[in-house]
C-alpha atoms as a PDB file:
ATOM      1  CA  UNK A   1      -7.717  12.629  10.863  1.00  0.00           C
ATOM      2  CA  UNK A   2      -8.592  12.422   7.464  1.00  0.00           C
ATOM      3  CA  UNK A   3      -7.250  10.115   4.935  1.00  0.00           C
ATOM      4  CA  UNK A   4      -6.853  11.393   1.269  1.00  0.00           C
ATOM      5  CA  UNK A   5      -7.075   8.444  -1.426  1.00  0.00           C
ATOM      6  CA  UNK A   6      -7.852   7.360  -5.310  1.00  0.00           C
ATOM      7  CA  UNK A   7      -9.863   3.796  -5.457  1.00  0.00           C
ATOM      8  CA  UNK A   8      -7.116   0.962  -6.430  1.00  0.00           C
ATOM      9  CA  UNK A   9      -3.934   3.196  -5.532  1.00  0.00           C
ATOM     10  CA  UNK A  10      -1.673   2.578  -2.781  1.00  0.00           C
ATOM     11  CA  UNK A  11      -3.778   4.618  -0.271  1.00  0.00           C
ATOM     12  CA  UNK A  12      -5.743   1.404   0.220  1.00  0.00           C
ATOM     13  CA  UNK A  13      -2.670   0.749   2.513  1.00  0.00           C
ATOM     14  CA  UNK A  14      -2.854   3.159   4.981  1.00  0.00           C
ATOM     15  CA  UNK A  15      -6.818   3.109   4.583  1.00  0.00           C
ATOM     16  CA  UNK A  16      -6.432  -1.215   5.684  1.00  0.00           C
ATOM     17  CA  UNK A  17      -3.505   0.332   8.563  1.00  0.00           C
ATOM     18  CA  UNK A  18      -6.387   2.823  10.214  1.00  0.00           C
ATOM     19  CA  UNK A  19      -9.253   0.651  10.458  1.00  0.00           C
ATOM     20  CA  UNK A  20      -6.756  -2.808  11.548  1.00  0.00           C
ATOM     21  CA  UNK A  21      -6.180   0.150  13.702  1.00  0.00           C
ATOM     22  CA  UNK A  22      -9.622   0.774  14.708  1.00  0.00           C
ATOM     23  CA  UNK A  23      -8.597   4.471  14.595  1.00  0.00           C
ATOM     24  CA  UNK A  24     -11.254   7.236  14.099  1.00  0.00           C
ATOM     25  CA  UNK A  25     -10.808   9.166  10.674  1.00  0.00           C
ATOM     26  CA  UNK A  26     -12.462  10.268   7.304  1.00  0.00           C
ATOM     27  CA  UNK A  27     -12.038   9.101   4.046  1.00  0.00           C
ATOM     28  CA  UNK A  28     -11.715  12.015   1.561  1.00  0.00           C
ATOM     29  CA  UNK A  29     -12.125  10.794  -2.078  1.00  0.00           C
ATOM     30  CA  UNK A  30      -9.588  12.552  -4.722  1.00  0.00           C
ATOM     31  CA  UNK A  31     -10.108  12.842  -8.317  1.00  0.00           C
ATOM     32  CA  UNK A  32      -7.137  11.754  -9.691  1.00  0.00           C
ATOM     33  CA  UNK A  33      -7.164  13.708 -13.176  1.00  0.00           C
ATOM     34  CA  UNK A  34      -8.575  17.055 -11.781  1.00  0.00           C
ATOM     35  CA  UNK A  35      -6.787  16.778  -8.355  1.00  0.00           C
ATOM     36  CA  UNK A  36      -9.725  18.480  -6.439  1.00  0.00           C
ATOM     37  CA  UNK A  37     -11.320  16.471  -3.794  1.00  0.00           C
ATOM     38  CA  UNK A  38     -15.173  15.275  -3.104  1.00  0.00           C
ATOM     39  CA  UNK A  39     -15.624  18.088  -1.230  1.00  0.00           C
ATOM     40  CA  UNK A  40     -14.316  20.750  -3.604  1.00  0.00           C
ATOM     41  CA  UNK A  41     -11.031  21.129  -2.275  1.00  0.00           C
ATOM     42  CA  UNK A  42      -8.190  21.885  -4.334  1.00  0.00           C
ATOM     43  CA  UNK A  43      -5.752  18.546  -3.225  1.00  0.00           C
ATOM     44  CA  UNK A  44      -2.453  20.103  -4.731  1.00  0.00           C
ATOM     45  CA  UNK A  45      -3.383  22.862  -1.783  1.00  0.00           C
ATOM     46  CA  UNK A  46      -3.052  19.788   0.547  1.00  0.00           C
ATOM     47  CA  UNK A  47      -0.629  17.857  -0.974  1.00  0.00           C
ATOM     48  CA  UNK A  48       1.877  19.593  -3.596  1.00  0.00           C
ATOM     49  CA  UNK A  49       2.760  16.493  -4.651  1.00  0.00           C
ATOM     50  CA  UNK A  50      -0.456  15.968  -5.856  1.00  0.00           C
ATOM     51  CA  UNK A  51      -0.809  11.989  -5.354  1.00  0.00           C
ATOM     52  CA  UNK A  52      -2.413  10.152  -2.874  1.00  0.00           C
ATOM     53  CA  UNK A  53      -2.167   8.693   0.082  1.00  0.00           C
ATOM     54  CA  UNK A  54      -2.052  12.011   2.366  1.00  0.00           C
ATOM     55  CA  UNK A  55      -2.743  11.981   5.569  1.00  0.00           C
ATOM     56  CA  UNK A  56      -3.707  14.897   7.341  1.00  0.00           C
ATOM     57  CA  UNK A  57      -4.292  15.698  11.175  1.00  0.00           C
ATOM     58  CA  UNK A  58      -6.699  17.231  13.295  1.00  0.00           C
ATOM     59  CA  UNK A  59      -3.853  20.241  13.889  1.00  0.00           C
ATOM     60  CA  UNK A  60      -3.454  20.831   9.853  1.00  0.00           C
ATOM     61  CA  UNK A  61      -0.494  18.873   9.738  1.00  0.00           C
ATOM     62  CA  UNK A  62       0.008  16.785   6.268  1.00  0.00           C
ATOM     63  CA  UNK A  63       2.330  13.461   6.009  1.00  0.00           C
ATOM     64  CA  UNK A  64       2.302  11.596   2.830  1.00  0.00           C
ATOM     65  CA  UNK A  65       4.276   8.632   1.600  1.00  0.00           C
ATOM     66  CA  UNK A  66       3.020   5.698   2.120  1.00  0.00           C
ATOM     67  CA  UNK A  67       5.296   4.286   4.020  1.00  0.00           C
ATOM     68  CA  UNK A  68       6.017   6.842   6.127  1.00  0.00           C
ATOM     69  CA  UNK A  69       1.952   7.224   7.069  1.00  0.00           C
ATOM     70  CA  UNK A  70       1.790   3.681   7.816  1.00  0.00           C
ATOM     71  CA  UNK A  71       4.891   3.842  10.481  1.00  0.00           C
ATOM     72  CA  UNK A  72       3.217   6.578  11.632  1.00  0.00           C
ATOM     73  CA  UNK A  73      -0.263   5.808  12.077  1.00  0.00           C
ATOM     74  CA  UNK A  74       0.829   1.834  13.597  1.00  0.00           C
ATOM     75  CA  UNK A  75       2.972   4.113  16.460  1.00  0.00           C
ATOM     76  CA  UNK A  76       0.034   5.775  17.694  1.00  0.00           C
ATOM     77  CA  UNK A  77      -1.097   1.839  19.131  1.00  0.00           C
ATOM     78  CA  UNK A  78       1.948   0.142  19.046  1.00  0.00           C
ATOM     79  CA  UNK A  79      -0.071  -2.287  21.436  1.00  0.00           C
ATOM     80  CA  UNK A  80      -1.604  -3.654  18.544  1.00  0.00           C
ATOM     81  CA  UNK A  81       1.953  -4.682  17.332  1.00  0.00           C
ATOM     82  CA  UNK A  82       1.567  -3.364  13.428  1.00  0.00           C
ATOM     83  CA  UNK A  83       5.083  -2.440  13.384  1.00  0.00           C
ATOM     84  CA  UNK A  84       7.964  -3.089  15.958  1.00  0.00           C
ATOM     85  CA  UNK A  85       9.532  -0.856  18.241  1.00  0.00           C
ATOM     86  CA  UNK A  86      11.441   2.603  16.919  1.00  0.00           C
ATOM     87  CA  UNK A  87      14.882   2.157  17.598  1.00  0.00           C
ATOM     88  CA  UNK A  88      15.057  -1.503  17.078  1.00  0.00           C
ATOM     89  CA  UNK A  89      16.205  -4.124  14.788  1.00  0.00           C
ATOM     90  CA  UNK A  90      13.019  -5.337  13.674  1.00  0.00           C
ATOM     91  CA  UNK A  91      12.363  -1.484  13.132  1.00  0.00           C
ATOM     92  CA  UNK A  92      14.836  -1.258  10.439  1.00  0.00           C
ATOM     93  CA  UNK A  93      13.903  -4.791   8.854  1.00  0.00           C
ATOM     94  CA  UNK A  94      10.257  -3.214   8.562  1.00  0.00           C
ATOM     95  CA  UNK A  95      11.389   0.071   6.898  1.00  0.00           C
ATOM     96  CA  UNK A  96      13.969  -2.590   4.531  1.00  0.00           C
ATOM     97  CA  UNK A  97      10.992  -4.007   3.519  1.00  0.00           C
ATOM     98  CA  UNK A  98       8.624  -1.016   2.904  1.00  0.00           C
ATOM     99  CA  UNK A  99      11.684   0.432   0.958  1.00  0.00           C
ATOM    100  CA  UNK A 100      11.903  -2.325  -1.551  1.00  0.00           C
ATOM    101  CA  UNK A 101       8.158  -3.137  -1.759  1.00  0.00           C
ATOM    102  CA  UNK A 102       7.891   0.689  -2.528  1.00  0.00           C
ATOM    103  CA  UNK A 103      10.749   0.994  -4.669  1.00  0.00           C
ATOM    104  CA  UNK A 104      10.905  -2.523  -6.623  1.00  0.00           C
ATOM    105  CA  UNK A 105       7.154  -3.276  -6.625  1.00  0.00           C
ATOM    106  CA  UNK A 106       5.301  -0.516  -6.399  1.00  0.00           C
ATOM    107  CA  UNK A 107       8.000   1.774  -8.638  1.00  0.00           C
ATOM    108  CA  UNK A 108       8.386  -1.301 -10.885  1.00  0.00           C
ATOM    109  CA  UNK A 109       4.532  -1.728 -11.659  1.00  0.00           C
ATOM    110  CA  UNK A 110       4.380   1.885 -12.126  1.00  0.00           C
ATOM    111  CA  UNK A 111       5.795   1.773 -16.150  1.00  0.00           C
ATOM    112  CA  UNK A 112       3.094  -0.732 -16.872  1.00  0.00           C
ATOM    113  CA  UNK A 113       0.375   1.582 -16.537  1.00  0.00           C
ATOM    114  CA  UNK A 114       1.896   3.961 -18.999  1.00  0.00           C
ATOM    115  CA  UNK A 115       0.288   3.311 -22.683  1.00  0.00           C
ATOM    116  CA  UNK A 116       3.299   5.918 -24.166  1.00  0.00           C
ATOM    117  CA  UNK A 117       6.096   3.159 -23.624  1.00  0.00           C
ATOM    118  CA  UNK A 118       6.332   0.372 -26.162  1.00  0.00           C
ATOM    119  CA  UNK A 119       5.667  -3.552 -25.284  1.00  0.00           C
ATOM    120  CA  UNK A 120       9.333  -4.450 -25.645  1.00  0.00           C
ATOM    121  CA  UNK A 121      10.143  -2.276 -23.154  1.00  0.00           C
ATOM    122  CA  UNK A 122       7.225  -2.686 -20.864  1.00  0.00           C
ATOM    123  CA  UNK A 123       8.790  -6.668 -21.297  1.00  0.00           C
ATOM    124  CA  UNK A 124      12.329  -5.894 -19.770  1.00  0.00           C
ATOM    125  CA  UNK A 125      10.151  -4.070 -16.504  1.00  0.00           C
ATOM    126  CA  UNK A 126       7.748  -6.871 -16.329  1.00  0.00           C
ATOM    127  CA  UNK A 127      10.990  -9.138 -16.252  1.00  0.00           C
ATOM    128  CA  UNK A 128      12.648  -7.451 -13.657  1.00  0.00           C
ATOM    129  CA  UNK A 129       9.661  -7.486 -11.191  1.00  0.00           C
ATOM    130  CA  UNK A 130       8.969 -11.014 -11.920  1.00  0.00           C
ATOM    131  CA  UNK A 131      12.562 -11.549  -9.835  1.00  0.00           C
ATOM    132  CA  UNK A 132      11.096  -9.516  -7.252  1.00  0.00           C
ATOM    133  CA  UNK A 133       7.668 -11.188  -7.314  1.00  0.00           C
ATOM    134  CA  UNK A 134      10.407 -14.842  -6.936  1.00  0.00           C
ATOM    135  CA  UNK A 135      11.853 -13.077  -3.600  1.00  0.00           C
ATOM    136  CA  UNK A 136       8.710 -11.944  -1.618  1.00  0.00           C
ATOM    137  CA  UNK A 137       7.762 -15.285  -2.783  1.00  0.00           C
ATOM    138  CA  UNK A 138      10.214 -17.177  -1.571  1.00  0.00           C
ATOM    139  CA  UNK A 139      10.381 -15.488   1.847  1.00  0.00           C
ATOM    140  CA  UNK A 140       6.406 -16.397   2.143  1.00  0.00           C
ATOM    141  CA  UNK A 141       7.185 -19.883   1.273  1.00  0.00           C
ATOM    142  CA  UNK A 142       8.636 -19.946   4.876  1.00  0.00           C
ATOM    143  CA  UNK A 143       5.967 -17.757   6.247  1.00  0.00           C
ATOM    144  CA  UNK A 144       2.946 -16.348   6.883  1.00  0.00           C
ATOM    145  CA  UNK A 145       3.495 -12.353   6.473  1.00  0.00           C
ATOM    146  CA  UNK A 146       6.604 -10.499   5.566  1.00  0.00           C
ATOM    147  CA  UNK A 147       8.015  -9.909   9.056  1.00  0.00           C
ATOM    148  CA  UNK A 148       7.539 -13.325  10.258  1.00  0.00           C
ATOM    149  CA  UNK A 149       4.152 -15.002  11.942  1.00  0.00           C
ATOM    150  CA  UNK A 150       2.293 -11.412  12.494  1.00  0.00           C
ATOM    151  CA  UNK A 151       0.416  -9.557  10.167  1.00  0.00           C
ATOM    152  CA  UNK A 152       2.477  -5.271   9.924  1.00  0.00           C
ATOM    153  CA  UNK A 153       2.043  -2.599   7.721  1.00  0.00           C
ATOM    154  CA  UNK A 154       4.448  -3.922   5.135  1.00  0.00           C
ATOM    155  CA  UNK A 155       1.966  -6.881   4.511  1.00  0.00           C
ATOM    156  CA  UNK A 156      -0.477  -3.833   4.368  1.00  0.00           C
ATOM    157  CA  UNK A 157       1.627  -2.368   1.601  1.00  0.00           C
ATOM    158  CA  UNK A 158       2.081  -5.183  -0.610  1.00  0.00           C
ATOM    159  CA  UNK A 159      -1.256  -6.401  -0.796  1.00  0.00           C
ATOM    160  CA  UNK A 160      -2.127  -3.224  -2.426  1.00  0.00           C
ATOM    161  CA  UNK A 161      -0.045  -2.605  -5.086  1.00  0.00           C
ATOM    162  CA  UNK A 162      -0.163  -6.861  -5.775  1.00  0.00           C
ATOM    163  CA  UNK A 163      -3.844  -5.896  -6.441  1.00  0.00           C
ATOM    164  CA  UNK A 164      -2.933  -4.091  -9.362  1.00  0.00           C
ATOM    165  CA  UNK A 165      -1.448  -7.340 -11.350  1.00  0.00           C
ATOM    166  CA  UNK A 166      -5.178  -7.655 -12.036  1.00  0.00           C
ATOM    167  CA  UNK A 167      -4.842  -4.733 -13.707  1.00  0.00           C
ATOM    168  CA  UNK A 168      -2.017  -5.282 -15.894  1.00  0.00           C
ATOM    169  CA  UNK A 169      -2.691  -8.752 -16.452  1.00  0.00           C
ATOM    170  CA  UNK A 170      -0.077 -10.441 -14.751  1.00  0.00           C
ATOM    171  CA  UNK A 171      -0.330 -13.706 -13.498  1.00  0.00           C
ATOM    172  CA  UNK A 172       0.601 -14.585 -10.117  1.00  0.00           C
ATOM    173  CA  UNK A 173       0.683 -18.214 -10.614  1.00  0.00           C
ATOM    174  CA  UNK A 174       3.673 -19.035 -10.844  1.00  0.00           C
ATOM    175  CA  UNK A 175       3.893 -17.742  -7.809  1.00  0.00           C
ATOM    176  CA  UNK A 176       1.662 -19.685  -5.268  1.00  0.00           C
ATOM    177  CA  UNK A 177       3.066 -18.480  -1.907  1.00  0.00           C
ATOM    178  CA  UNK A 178       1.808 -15.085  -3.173  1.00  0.00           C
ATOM    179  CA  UNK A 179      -1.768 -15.844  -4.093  1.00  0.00           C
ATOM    180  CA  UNK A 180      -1.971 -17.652  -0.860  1.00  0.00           C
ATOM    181  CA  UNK A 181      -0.824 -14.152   0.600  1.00  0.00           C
ATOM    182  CA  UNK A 182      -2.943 -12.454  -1.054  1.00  0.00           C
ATOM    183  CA  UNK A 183      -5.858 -14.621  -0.490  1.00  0.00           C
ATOM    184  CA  UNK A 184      -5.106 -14.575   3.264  1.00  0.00           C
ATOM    185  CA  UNK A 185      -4.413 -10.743   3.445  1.00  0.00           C
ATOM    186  CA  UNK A 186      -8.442 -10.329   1.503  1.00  0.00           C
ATOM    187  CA  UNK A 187     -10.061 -12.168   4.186  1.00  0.00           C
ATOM    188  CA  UNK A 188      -8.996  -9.678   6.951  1.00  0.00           C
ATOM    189  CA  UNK A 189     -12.249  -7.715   8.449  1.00  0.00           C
ATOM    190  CA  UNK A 190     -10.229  -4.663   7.916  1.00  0.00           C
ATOM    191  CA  UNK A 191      -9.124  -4.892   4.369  1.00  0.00           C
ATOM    192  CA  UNK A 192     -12.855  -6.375   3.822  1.00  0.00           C
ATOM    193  CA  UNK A 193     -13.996  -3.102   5.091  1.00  0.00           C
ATOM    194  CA  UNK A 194     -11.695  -0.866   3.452  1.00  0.00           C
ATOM    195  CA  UNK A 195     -12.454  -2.013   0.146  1.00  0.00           C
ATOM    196  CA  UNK A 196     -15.819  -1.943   0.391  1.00  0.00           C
ATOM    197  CA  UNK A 197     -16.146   1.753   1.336  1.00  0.00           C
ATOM    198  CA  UNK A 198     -14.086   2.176  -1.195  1.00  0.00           C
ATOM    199  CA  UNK A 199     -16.290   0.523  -3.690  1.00  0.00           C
ATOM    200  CA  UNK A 200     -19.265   2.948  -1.944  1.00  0.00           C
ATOM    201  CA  UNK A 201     -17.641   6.417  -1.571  1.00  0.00           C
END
């Protein structure tokens, strides 16, 4: 497999999923302005889309979305217990949570970046994801990881687009249930190793 990604983008989840994984793979550096990879490759050839995280197989195949990579690629050991079961409750609560991680964090961070819209309005976005930051907070009040007392691919998720209120300078303290989340989630041997071959390739 090999694992198309941008340093600091949310391909460092699936990149943390395939090595908590222990799953063999390549890592496939994209430039993110000229969309051609570290190998030459045109990426929009691979991906249309033209972001990252893509995920292609040793038969061709492409998947990309996040979310749907990370299901995928925690199915192929389910032993390890990264996400539960198809077909089952918990299932669905996983893919609720990758939905609204994806679409009220991630999406919600995404305006921030963009120098073209004005502060007031980047202050009514900020606003809004503050209420989101208050209810991933307040559900890791009560526990360890999103899904409970085990570490999944949602925690995965959210650890790497949290990263990026470095970025933006947004301050997580007022949230400490999340910077003891994210503290916890930076001291895993996989995301360890994951961001430092990022830091390398």
């Amino acid at each position: 497999m090999k694992l198309y990604y941008v340093p600091n983008t949310c391909s460092l989840s699936p990149h943390i999923v395939l090595r908590e994984l222990g799953l063999p793979f390549e890592l496939v550096r994209v430039d993110n302005q000229s969309k051609i990879t570290e190998h030459g490759e045109d990426f929009l050839k691979i991906n249309p889309k033209g972001y990252v995280a893509a995920l292609q197989l040793d038969d061709g195949r492409v998947l990309s979305e996040g979310a749907a990579i990370v299901q995928f690629l925690a199915d192929l050991k389910p032993e390890v217990g990264l996400a539960p079961a198809n077909g089952s409750w918990e299932r669905s609560r996983l893919q609720e949570m990758l939905n609204f991680i994806s679409g009220e964090v991630h999406g919600g961070m995404g305006p921030l970046f963009n120098r073209a819209i004005p502060d007031e309005v980047k202050a009514i976005f900020r606003d809004k994801l503050y209420k989101r930051f208050a209810l991933l907070s307040n559900t890791l009040e009560q526990q360890d990881y999103l899904l409970g007392e085990y570490f999944s691919v949602a925690d995965a998720y959210l650890f790497s687009v949290l990263r990026w209120t470095a970025f933006l300078d947004l301050d997580l303290g007022p949230w400490p249930a999340l910077e003891r989340f994210m503290a916890r989630i930076d001291q895993r041997p996989a995301v360890i190793a994951a961001l430092a071959a990022e830091r390398v390739a």
